[in-house]
Protein backbone atom coordinates (compact mmCIF):
# COMPACT_ATOMS: atom_id res chain seq x y z
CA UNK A 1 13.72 -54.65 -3.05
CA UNK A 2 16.79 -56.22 -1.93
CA UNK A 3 19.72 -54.00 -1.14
CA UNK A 4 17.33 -50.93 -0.40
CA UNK A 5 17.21 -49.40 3.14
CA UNK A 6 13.73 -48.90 5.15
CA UNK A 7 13.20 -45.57 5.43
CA UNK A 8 11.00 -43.70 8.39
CA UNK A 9 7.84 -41.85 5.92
CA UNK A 10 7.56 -38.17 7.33
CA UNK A 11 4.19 -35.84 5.94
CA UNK A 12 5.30 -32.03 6.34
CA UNK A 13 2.33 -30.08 5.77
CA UNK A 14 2.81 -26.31 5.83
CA UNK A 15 0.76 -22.95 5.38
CA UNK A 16 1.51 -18.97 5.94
CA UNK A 17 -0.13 -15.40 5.39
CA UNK A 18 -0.01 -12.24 5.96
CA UNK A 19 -2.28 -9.61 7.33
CA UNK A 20 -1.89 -7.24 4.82
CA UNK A 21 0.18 -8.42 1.53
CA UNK A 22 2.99 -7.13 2.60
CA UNK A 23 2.42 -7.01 6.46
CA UNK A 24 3.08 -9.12 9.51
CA UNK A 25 3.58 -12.40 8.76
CA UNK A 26 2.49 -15.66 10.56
CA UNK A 27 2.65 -19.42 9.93
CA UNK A 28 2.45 -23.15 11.02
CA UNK A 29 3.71 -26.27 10.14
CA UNK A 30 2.31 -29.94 11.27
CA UNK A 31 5.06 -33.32 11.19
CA UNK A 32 3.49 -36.28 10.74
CA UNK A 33 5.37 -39.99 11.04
CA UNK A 34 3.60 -42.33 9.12
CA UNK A 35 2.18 -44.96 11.40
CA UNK A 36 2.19 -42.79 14.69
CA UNK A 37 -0.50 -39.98 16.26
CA UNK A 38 -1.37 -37.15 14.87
CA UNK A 39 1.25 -34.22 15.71
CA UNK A 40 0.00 -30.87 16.65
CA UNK A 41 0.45 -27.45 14.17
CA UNK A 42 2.82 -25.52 15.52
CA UNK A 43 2.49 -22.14 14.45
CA UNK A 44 4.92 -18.98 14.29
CA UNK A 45 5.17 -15.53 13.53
CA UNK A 46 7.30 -13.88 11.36
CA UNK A 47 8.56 -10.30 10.26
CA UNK A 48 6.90 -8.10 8.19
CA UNK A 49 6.38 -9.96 4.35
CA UNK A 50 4.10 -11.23 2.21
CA UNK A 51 1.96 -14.34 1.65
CA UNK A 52 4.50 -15.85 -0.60
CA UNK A 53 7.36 -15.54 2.16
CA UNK A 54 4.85 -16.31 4.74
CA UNK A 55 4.29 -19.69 3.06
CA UNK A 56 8.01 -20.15 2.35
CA UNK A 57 9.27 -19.52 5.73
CA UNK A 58 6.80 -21.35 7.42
CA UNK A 59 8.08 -24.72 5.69
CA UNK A 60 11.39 -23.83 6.57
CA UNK A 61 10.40 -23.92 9.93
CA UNK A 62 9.11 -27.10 9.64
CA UNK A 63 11.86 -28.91 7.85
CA UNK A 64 14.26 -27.04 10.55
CA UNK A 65 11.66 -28.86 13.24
CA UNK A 66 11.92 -31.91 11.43
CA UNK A 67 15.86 -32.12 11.29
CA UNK A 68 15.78 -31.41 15.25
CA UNK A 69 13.90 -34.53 15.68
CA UNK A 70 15.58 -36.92 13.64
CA UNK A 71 18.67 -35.62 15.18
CA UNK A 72 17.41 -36.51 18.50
CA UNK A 73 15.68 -39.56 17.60
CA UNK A 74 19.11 -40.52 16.12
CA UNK A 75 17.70 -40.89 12.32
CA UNK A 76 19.98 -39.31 9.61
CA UNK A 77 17.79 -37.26 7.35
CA UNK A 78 19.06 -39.93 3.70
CA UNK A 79 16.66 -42.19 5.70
CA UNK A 80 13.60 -40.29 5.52
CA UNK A 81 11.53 -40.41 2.70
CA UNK A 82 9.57 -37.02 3.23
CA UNK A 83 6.22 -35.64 1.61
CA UNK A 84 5.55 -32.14 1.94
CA UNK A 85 2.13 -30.83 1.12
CA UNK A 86 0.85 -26.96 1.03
CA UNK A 87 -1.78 -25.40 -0.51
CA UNK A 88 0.61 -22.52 -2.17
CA UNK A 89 1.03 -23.52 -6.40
CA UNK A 90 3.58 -21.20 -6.23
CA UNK A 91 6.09 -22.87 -3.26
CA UNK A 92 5.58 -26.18 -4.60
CA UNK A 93 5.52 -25.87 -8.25
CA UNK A 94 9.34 -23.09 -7.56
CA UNK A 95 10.44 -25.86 -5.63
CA UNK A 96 9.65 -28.87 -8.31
CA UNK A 97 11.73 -26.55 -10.76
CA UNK A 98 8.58 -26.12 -12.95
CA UNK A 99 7.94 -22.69 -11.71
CA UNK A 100 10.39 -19.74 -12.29
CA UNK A 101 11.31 -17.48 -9.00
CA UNK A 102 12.02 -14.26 -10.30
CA UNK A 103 11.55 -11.91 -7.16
CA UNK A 104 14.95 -12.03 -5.24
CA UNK A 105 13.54 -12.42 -1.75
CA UNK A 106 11.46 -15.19 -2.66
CA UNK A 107 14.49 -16.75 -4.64
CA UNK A 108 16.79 -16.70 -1.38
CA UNK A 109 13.60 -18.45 0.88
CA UNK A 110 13.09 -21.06 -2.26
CA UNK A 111 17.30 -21.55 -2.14
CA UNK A 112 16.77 -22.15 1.86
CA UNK A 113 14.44 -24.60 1.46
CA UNK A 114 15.93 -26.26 -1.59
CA UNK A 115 19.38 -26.94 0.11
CA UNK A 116 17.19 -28.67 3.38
CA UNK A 117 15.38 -30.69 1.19
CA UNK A 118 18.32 -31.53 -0.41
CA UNK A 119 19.15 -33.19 3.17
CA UNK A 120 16.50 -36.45 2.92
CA UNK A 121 16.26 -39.47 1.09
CA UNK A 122 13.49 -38.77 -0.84
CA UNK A 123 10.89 -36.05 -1.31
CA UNK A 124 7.47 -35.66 -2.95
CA UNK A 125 5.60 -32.94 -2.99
CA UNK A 126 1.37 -32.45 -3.42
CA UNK A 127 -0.65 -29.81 -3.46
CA UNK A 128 -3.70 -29.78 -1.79
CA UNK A 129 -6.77 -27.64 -1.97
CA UNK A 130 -6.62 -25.09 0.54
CA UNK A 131 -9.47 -26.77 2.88
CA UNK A 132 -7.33 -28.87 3.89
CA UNK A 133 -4.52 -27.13 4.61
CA UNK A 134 -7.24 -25.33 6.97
CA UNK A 135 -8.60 -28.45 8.90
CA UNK A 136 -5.06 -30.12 9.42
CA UNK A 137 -3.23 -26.93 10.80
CA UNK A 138 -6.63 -24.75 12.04
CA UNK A 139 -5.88 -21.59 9.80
């Protein structure tokens, strides 16, 4: 399309728990630029919480990750088109808008990642089955 920039494609696929629901929390994250090698997960570990902010914070991890490297690969984030994918209904349908967040905690980690999003060109999100959130991040 004339007039339109080329944007760098970036998949963001995310997944958390807890051991206990609430209890400590734990997470990881794999970046993916379309055309290159497979990135590995990187994982984390988080305070006390449950699934819900497990799987919320781990994606703000990622898209914190993410903005780190297109800062030092000298990309401004309007030129990534992005496509997050989790297995959580409930983190991608609150963050589509088709899903209410009524528990506060959960609203502040939905804000957080809202307002990054916000950040990129573009963003699309899928849920996937929860198999393969499993064999691309090993949890």
């Amino acid at each position: 399309m004339p007039g339109s920039e080329a944007r760098a494609r970036y998949v963001l696929i995310f997944d958390g728990g807890s051991r206990g629901n609430p209890g400590p929390s734990y997470g990881s994250f794999r970046l993916e630029r379309a055309g290159e090698k497979r990135a590995r997960p990187q994982r984390r570990t988080f305070a006390r919480g449950t699934n819900n902010e497990a799987e919320y914070r781990a994606l703000i991890a990622g898209l914190q990750a993410l903005l780190a490297a297109l800062s030092s690969e000298g990309l401004a984030p309007p030129q990534v088109a992005l496509e997050v994918r989790g297995d959580s209904q409930l983190v991608i349908r609150q963050l589509e808008g088709a899903w209410k967040t009524k528990e506060p905690r959960l609203r502040d980690l939905r804000d957080e990642a809202a307002d990054l999003l916000a950040r990129f060109g573009s963003v699309r999100y899928r849920h996937q089955p929860r198999a393969r959130s499993v064999a691309a991040l090993g949890h």
